[in-house]
C-alpha atoms as a PDB file:
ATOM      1  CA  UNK A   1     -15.929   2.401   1.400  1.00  0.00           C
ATOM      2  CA  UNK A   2     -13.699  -0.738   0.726  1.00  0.00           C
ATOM      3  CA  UNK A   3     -14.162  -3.999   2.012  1.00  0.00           C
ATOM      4  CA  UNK A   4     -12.800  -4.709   4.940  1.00  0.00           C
ATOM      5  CA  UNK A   5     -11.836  -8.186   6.541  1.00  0.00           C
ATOM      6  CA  UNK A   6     -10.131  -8.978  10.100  1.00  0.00           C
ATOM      7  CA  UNK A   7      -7.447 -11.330  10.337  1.00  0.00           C
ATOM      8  CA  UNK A   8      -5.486 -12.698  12.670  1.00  0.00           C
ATOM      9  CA  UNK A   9      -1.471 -13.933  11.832  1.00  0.00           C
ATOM     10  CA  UNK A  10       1.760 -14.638  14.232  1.00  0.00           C
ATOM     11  CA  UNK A  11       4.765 -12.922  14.074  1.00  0.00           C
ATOM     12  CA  UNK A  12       7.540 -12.308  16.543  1.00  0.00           C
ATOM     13  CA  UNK A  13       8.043  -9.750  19.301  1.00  0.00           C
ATOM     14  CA  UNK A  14      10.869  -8.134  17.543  1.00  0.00           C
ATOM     15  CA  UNK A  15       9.403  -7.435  14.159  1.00  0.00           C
ATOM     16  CA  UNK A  16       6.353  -6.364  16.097  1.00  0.00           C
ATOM     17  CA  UNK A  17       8.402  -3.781  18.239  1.00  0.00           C
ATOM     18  CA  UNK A  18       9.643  -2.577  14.526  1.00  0.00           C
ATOM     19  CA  UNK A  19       6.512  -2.080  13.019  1.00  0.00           C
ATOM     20  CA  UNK A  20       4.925  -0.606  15.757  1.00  0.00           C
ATOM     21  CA  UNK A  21       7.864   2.211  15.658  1.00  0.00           C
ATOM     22  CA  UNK A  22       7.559   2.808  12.529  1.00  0.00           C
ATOM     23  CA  UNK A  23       3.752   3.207  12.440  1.00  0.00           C
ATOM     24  CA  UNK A  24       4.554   5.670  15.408  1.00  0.00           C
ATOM     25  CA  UNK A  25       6.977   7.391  13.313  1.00  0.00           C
ATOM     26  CA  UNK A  26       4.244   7.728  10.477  1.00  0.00           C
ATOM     27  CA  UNK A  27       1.655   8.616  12.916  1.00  0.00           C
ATOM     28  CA  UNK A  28      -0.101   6.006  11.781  1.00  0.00           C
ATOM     29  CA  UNK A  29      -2.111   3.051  13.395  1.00  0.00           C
ATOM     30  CA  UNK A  30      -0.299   0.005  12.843  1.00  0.00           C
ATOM     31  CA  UNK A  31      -3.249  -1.369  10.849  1.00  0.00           C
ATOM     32  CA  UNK A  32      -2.977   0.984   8.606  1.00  0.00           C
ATOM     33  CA  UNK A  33       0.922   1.657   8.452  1.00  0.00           C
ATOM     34  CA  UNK A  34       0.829  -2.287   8.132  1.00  0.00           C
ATOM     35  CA  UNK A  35      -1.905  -2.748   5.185  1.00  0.00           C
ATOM     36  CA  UNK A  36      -0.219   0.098   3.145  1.00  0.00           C
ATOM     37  CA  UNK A  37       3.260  -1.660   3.524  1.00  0.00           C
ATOM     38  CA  UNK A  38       1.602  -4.681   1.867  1.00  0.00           C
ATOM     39  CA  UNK A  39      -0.077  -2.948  -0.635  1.00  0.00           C
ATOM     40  CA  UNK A  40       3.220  -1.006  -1.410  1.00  0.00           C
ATOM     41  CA  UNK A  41       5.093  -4.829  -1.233  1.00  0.00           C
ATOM     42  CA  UNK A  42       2.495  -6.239  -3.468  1.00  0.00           C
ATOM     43  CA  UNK A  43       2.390  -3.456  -6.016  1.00  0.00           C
ATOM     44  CA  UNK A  44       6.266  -3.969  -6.093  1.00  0.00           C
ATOM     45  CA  UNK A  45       6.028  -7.638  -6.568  1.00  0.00           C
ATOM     46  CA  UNK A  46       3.956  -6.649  -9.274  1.00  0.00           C
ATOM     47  CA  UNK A  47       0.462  -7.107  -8.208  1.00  0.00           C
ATOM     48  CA  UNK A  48      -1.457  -3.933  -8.239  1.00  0.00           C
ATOM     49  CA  UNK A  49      -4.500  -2.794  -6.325  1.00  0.00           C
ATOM     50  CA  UNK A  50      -8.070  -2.846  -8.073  1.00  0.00           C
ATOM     51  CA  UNK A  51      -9.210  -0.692  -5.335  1.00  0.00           C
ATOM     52  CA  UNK A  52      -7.837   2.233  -3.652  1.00  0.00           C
ATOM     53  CA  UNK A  53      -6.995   2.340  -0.153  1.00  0.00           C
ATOM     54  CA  UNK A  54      -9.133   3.628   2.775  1.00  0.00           C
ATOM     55  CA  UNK A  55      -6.693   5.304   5.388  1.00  0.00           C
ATOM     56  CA  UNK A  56      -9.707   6.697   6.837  1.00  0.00           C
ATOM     57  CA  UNK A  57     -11.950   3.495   7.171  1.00  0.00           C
ATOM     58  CA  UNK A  58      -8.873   1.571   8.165  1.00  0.00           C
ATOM     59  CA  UNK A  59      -8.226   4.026  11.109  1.00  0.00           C
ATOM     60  CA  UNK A  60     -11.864   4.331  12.386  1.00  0.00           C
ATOM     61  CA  UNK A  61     -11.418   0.037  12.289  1.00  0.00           C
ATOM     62  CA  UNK A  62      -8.603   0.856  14.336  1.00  0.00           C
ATOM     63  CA  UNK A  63     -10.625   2.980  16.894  1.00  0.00           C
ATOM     64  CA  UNK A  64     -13.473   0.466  17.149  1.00  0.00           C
ATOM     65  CA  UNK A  65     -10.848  -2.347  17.991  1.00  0.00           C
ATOM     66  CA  UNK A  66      -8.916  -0.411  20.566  1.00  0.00           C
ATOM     67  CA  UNK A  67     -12.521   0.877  22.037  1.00  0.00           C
ATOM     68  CA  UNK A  68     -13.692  -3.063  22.229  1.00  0.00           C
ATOM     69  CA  UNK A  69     -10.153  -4.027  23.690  1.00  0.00           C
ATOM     70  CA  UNK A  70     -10.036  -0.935  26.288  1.00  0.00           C
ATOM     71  CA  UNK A  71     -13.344  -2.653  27.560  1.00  0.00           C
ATOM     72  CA  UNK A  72     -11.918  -6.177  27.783  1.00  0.00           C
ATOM     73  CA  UNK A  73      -9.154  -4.938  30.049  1.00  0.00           C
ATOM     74  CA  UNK A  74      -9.462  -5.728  33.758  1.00  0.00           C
ATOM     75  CA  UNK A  75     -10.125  -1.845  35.222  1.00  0.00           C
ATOM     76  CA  UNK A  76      -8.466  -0.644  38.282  1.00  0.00           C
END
């Protein structure tokens, strides 16, 4: 399994709204569709991985951060 490391970083409402779309479009949690579009910008900018990515790793990440915020939301 790869090593994995949270981060937090701004960035506006719009390009938010357009990578969420286009995660949707993928079918695709944005953490994922968003790590693989880095990896695919850094691998173009010519710095490849040394590790392989872990869709499935990233997306259970993604399930254990919407579980924890689901909880944090104010019910009813």
């Amino acid at each position: 399994m790869a090593a994995k490391r949270r981060v937090s970083f701004s960035i506006d409402e719009f390009s938010l709204e357009l990578l969420q779309a286009a995660a949707d479009r993928a079918g695709k949690p944005l953490s994922v569709w968003l790590a693989r579009a880095a990896m695919s910008e850094a691998v173009r900018q010519g710095a490849p991985p040394e590790k392989p990515w872990d869709e499935d790793a990233a997306a259970a990440d993604d399930a254990d951060l919407a579980a924890s915020e689901a909880m944090l939301r104010p019910s009813g």
